[in-house]
Protein backbone atom coordinates (compact mmCIF):
# COMPACT_ATOMS: atom_id res chain seq x y z
CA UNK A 1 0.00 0.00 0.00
CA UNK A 2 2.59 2.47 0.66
CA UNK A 3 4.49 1.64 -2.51
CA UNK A 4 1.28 2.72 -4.42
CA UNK A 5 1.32 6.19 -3.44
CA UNK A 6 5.61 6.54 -3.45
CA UNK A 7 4.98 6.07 -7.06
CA UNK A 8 3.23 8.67 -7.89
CA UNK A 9 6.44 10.37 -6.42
CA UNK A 10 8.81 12.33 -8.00
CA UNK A 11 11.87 10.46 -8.00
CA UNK A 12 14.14 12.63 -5.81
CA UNK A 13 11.29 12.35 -3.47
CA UNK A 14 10.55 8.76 -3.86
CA UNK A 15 14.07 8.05 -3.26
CA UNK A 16 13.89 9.85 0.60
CA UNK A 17 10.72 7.79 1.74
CA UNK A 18 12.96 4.47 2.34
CA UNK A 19 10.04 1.98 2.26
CA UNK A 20 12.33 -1.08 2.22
CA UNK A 21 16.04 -0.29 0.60
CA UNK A 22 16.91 3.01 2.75
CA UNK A 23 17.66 6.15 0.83
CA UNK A 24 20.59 7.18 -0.98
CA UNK A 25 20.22 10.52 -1.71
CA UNK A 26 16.99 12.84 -0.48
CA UNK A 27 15.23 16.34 -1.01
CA UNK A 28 15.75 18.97 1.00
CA UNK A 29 12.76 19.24 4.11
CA UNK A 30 10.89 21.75 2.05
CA UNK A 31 10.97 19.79 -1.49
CA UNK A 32 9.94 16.82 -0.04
CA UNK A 33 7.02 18.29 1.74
CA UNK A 34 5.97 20.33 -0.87
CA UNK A 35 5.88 17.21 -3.32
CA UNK A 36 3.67 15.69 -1.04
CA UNK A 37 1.29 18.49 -0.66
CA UNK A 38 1.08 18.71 -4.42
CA UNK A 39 0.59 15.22 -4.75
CA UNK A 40 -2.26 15.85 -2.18
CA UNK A 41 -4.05 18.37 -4.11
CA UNK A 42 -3.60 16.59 -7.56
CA UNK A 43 -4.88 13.19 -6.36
CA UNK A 44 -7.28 14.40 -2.56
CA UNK A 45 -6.60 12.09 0.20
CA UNK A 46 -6.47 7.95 0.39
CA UNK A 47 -10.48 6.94 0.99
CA UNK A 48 -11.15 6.65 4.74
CA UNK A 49 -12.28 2.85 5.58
CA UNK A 50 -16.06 2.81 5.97
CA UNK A 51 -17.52 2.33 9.56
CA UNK A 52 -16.55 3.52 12.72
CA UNK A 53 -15.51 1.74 16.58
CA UNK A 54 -17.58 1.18 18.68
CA UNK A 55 -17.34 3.44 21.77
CA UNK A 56 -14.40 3.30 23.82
CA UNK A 57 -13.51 0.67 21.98
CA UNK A 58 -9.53 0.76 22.25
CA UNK A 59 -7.96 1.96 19.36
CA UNK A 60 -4.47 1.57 16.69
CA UNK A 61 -2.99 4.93 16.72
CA UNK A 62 -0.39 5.55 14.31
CA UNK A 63 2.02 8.76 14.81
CA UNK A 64 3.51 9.70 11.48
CA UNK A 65 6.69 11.60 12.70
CA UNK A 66 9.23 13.92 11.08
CA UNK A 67 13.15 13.59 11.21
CA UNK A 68 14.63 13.79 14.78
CA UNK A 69 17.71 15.14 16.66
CA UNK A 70 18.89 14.48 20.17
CA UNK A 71 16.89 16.75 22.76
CA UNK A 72 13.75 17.99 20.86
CA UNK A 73 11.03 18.30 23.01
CA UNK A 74 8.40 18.01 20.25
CA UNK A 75 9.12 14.41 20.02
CA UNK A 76 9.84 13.70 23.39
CA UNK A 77 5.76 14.76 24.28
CA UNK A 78 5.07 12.72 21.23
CA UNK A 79 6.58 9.25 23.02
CA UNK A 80 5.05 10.33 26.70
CA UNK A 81 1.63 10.67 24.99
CA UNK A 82 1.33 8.23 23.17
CA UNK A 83 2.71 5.75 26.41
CA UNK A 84 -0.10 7.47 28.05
CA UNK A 85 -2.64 5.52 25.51
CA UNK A 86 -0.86 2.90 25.91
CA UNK A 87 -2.04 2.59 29.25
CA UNK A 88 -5.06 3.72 28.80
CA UNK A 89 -5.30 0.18 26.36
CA UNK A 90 -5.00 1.95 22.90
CA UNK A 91 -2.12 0.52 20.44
CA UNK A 92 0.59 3.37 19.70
CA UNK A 93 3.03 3.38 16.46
CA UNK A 94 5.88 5.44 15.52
CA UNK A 95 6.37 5.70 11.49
CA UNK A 96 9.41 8.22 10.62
CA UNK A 97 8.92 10.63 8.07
CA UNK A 98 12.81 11.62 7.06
CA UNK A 99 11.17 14.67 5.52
CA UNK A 100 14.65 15.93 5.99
CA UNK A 101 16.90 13.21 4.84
CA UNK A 102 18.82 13.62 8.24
CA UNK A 103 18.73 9.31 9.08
CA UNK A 104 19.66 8.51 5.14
CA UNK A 105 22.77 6.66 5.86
CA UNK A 106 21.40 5.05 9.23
CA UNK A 107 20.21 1.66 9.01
CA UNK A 108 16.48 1.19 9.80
CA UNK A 109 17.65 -0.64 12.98
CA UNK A 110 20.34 2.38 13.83
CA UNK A 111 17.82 5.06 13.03
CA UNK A 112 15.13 3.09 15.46
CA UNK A 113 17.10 2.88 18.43
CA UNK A 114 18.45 6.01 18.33
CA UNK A 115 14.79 7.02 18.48
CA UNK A 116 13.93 4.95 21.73
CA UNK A 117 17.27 5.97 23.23
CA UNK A 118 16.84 10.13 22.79
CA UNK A 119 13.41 9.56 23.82
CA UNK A 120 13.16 6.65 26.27
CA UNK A 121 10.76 5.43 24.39
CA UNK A 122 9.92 1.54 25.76
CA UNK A 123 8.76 -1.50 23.83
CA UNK A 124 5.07 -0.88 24.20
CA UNK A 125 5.41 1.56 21.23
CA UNK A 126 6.07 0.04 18.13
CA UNK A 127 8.93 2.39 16.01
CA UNK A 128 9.27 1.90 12.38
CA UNK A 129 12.15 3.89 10.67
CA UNK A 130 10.08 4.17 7.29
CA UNK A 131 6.87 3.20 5.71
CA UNK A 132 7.75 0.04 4.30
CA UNK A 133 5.83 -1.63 6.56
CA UNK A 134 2.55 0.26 6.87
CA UNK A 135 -0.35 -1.68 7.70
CA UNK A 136 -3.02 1.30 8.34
CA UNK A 137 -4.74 2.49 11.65
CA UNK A 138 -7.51 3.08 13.31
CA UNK A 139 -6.10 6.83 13.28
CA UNK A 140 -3.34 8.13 11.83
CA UNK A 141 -1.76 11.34 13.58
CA UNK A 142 0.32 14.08 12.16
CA UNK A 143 2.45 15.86 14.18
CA UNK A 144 4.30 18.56 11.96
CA UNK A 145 3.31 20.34 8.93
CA UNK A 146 5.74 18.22 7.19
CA UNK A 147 3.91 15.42 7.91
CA UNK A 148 0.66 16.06 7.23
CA UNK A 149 0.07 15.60 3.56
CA UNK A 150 1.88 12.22 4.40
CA UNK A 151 -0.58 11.38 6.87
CA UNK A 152 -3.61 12.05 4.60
CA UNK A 153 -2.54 9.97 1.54
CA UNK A 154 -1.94 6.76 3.55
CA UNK A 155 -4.54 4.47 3.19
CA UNK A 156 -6.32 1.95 5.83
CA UNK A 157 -7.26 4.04 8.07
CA UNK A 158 -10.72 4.92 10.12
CA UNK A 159 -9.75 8.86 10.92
CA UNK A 160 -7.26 11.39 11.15
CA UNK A 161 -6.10 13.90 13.62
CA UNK A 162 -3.46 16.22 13.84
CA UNK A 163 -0.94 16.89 16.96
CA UNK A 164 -0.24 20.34 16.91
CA UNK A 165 2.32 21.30 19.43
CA UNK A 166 2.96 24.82 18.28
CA UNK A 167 1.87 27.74 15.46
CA UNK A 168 4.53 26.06 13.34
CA UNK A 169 4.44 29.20 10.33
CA UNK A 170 6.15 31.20 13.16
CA UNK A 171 9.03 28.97 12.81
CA UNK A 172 9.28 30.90 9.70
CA UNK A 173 10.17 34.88 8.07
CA UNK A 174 7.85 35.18 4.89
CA UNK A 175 8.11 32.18 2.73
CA UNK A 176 7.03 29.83 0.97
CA UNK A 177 7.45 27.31 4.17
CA UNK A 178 5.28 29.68 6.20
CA UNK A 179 2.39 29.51 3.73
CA UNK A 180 2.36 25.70 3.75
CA UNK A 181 2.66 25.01 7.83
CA UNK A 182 -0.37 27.47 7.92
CA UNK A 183 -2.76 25.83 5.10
CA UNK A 184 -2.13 22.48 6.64
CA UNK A 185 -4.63 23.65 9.62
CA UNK A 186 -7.09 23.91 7.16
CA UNK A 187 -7.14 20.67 5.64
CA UNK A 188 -9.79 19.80 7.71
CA UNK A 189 -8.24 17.58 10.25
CA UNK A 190 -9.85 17.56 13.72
CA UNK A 191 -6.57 19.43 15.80
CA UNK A 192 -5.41 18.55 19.29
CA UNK A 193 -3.55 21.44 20.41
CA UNK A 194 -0.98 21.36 22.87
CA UNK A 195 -2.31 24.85 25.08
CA UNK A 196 -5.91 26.21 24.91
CA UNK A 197 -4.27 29.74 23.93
CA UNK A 198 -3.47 27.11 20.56
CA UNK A 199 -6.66 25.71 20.04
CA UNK A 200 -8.53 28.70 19.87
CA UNK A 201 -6.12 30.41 17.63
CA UNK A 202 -6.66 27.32 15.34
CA UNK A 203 -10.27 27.68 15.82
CA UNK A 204 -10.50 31.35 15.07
CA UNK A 205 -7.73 31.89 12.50
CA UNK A 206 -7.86 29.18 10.21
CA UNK A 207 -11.49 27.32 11.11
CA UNK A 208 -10.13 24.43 12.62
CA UNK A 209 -11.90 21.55 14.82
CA UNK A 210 -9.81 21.75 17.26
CA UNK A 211 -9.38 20.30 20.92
CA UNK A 212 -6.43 20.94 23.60
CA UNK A 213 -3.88 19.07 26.11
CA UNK A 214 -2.14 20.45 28.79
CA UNK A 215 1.86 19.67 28.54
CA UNK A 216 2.76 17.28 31.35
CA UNK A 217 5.88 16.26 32.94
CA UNK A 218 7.20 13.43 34.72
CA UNK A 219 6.80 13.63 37.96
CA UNK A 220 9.49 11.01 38.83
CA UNK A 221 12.10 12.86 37.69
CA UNK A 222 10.73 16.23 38.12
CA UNK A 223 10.16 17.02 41.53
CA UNK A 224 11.92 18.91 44.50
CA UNK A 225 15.21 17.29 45.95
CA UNK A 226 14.21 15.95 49.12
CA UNK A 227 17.02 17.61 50.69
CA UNK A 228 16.27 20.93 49.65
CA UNK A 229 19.14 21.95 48.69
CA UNK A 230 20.77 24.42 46.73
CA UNK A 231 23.69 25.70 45.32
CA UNK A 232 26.23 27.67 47.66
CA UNK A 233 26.19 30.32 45.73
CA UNK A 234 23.57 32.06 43.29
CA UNK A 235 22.90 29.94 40.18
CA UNK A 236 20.65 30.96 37.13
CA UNK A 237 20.10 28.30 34.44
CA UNK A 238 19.44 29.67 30.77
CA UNK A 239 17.98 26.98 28.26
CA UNK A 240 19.97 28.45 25.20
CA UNK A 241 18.62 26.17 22.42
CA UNK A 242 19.94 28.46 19.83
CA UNK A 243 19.01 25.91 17.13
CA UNK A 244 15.44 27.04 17.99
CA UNK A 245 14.84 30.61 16.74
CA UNK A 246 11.33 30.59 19.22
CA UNK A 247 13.38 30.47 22.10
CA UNK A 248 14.73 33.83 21.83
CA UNK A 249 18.24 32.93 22.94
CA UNK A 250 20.48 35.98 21.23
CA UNK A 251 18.07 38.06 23.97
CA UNK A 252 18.61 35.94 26.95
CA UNK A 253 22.78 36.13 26.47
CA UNK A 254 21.67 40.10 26.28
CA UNK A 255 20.24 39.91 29.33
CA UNK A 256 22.23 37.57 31.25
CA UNK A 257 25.77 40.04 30.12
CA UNK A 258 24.13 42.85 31.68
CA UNK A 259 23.24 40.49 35.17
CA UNK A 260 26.90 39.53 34.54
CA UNK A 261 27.84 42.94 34.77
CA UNK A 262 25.68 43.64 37.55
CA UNK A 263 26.29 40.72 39.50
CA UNK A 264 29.86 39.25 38.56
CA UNK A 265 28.94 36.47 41.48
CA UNK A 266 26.17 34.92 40.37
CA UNK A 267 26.68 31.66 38.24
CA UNK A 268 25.43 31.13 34.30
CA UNK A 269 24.60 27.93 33.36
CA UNK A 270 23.92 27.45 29.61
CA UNK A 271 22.04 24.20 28.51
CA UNK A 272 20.28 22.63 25.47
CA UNK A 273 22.89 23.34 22.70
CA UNK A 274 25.57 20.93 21.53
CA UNK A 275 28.01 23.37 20.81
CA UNK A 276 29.38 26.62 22.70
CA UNK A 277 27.45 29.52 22.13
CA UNK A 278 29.62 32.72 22.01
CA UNK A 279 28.44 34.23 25.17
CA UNK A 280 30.56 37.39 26.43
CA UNK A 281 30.31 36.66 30.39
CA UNK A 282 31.65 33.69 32.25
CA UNK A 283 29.40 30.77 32.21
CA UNK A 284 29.09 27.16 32.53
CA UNK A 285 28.07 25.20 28.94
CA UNK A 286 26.13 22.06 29.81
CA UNK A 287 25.65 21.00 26.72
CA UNK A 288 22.63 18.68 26.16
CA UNK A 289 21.18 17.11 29.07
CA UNK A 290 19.18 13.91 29.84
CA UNK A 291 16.20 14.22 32.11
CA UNK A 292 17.65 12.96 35.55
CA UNK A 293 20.66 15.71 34.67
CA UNK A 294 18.17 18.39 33.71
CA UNK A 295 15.67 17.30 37.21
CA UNK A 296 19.72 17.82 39.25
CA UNK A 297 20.59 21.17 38.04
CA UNK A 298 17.04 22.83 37.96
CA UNK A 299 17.00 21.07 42.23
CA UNK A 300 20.36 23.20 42.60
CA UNK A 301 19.64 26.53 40.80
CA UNK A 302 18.29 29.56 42.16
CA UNK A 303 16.66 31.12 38.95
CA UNK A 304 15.13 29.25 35.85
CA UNK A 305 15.33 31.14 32.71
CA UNK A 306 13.30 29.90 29.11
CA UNK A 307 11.91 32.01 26.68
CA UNK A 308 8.63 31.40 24.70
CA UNK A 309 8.07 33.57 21.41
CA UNK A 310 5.55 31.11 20.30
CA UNK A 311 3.47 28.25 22.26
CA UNK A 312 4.25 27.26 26.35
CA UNK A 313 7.96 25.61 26.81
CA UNK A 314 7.79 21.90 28.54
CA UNK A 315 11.09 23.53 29.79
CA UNK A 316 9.14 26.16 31.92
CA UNK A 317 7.22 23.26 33.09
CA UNK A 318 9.78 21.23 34.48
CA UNK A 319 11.97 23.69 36.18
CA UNK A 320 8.73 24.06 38.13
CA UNK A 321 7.84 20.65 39.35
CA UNK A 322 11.59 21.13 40.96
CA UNK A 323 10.60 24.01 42.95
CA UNK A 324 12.51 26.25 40.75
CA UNK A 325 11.36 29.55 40.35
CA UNK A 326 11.10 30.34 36.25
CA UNK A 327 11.43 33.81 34.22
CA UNK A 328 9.80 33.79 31.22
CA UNK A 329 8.44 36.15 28.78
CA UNK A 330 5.37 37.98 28.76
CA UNK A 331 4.31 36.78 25.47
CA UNK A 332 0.61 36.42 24.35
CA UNK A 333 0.77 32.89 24.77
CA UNK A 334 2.58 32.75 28.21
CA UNK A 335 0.00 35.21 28.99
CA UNK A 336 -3.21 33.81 28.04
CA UNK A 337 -1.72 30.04 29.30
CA UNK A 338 -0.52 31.38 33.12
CA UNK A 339 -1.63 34.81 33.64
CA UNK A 340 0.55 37.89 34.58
CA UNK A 341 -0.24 36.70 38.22
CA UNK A 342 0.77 32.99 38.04
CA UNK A 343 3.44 31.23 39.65
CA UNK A 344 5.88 32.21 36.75
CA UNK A 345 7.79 35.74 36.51
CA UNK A 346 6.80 37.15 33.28
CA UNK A 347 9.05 39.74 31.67
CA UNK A 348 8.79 42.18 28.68
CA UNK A 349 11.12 41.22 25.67
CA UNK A 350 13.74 43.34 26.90
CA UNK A 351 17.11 42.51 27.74
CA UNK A 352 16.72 44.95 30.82
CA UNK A 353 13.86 43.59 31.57
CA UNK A 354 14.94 40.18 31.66
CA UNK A 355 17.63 41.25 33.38
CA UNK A 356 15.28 43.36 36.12
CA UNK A 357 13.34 40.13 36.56
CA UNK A 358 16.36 37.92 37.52
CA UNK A 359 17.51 40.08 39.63
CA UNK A 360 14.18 40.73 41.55
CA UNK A 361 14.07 36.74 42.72
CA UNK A 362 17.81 36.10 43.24
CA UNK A 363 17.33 39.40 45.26
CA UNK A 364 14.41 38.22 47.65
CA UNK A 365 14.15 35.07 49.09
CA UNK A 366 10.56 35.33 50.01
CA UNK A 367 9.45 36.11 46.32
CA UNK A 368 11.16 32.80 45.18
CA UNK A 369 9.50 30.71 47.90
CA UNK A 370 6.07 32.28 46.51
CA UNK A 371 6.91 31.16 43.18
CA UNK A 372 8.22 27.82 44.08
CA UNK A 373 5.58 27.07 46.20
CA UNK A 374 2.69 28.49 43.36
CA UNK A 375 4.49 26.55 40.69
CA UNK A 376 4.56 23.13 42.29
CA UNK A 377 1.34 23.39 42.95
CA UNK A 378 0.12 24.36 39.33
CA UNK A 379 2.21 21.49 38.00
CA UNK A 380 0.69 19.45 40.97
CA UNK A 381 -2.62 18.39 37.85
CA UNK A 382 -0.07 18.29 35.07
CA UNK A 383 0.53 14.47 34.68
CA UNK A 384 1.01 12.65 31.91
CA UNK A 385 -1.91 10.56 32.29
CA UNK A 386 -3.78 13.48 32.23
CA UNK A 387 -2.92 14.72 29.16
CA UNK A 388 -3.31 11.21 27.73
CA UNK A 389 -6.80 11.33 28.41
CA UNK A 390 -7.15 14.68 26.94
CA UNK A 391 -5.64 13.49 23.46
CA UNK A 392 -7.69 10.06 23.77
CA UNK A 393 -10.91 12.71 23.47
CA UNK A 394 -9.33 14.01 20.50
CA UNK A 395 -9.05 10.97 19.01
CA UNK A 396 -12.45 10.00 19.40
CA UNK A 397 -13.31 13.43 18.82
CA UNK A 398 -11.28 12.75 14.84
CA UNK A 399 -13.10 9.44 14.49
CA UNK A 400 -16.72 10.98 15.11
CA UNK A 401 -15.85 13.82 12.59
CA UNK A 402 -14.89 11.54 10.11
CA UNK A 403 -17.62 9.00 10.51
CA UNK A 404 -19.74 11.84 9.95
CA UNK A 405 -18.48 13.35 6.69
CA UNK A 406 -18.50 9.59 5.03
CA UNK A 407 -22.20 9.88 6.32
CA UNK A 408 -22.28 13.31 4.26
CA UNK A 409 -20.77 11.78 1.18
CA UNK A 410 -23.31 8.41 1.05
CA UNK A 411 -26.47 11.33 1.22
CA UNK A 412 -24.99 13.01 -1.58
């Protein structure tokens, strides 16, 4: 089945799918999902199979995925949610989408444990490093533009949804790429949104069905150290993922040079890039961390610091189930999400600012215990299971809308 609709590929893109014999050579990210997308409007999506489930009935949910590095969140929520349907009884897959070409030379059994080990993903979900073997679903699940028109021409399937974890046409300036993330929310997939602020801009922007989840985190790994301790002296930790335009990172190192300058004392820890940044102040470069590393150093700082231009950081999230107080931006997002009063310091996108804001918690103890204590306790309902749930009603929420349109098309 999935050899049917590579052929109708053109060749450079045919070549990067790697149903079977793995790619040799691939199209760029953009050419390959563009070829797709055309090959969606020339030929419409692969029929949906005809009847529905039967209510909570447990269900085969296949998550087409694009290419993956070390440390990217996206797919990291993508493997915790879909372990959360596992328990709830439903039947999770992973099928890569090298939209990118990045795992070309990787053999299917490389590229597949690489993608359990940067993601912990366990044997319960099922990873395939191509489409060679796909067998159909009971839903199929995009989870990135670039995967979308994918996810709509496979056939054998009962519905489709789409994981949206962020207004991915940000990730662009002007272009061509911009124009494509933002017509794939209007391709009439039900959404599930990963912040109600993103659901209803889904909903009123583009006309989208669209549901939400609240972003979890692990609350095994992320939690207070039960010694309470700290570091000796005053630590901030920056998450400078400068490989990720959205998280503002050129005006964080702003800011933190002028608390530098301010405050020669304090410590700078830099995390979530794998190579040094050129930061003008004395620092620390962490590198990328694992979880249990991350869960240490936000139990030992005294300031969190993550920047969201676009949708809600899990990073945010996690430095406060450790009882870390967290400076983030004042964005619309962070805004509508948390409130200017919530448990998180929201500044202005100004390096000052920024700066001001750091300097107001390292500067009073009794501010950070107010945030510590008000973030634990927000991230006190933010489990995993939780948010499982929440996506499970998506699901069913994808099935029902589909069930009904085939209804639509018999009347006709």
């Amino acid at each position: 089945m999935a050899g049917r609709i590579r052929s109708r590929l053109p060749r450079a893109v045919r070549s990067a799918l790697g149903g079977g014999a793995r790619a040799q050579r691939a199209a760029s990210g953009t050419e390959h999902a563009a070829a797709l997308l055309l090959e969606l409007a020339r030929t419409g999506p692969a029929p949906l199979l005809p009847g529905g489930t039967a209510p909570g009935a447990p269900l085969s949910v296949a998550a087409v995925i694009p290419s993956f590095r070390r440390g990217s969140g996206g797919h990291a929520t993508i493997v915790r949610l879909l372990e959360g349907l596992q328990r709830l009884g439903h039947t999770p897959s992973v099928w890569l989408e090298d939209c990118e070409g990045r795992h070309r030379q990787e053999s299917t059994g490389a590229t597949e444990a690489s993608f359990r080990e940067f993601f912990a993903a366990g044997p319960e979900i099922e990873v395939h490093a191509d489409l060679g073997a796909w067998r159909g679903a009971d839903v199929v699940l995009g989870t990135g533009w670039q995967t979308v028109a994918r996810a709509m021409l496979l056939p054998g399937c009962r519905g489709r949804a789409y994981l949206v974890q962020d207004h991915e046409p940000d990730f662009y300036a002007s272009s061509a790429e911009a124009l494509w993330a933002a017509q794939t929310y209007a391709m009439g997939l039900h959404c599930i949104a990963a912040s109600p602020w993103l659901a209803a801009m889904l909903q009123e922007r583009y006309g989208a069905r669209a549901s939400h989840f609240d972003l979890a985190v692990d609350h095994a790994i992320y939690r207070p150290a039960p010694d309470g301790a700290v570091a000796a002296e005053p630590l901030v930790a920056f998450y400078a993922r400068a490989v990720t335009p959205r998280r503002a990172v050129p005006l964080g190192l702003l800011a933190l040079e002028e608390l530098s300058r301010r405050r020669p004392g304090v410590g700078v820890a830099l995390y979530g890039e794998d190579r040094p940044l050129p930061a003008p102040f004395e620092h620390r470069a962490l590198g990328v961390l694992g979880a249990r590393a991350l869960a240490d150093l936000y139990t030992r700082a005294s300031v969190g610091v993550v920047l969201s231009l676009t949708n809600p950081s899990l990073i945010g999230l996690e430095m406060m189930a450790c009882g870390l107080p967290c400076v983030e931006l004042a964005s619309e997002s962070m805004l509508a999400t948390f409130g200017r009063e919530g448990p998180l310091t929201l500044a202005e996108p100004d390096a000052l600012a920024l700066c001001g804001a750091i300097e107001s918690l390292l500067d009073d103890p009794a501010l950070r215990a107010r945030a510590s204590v008000g973030g634990l306790e927000l991230m006190a309902a933010r489990t995993w299971e939780h948010a499982a749930m929440q996506v499970e009603h998506g699901l069913r929420e994808a099935l029902s809308a589909s069930s009904e349109r085939a209804r639509e098309r018999t009347e006709e």
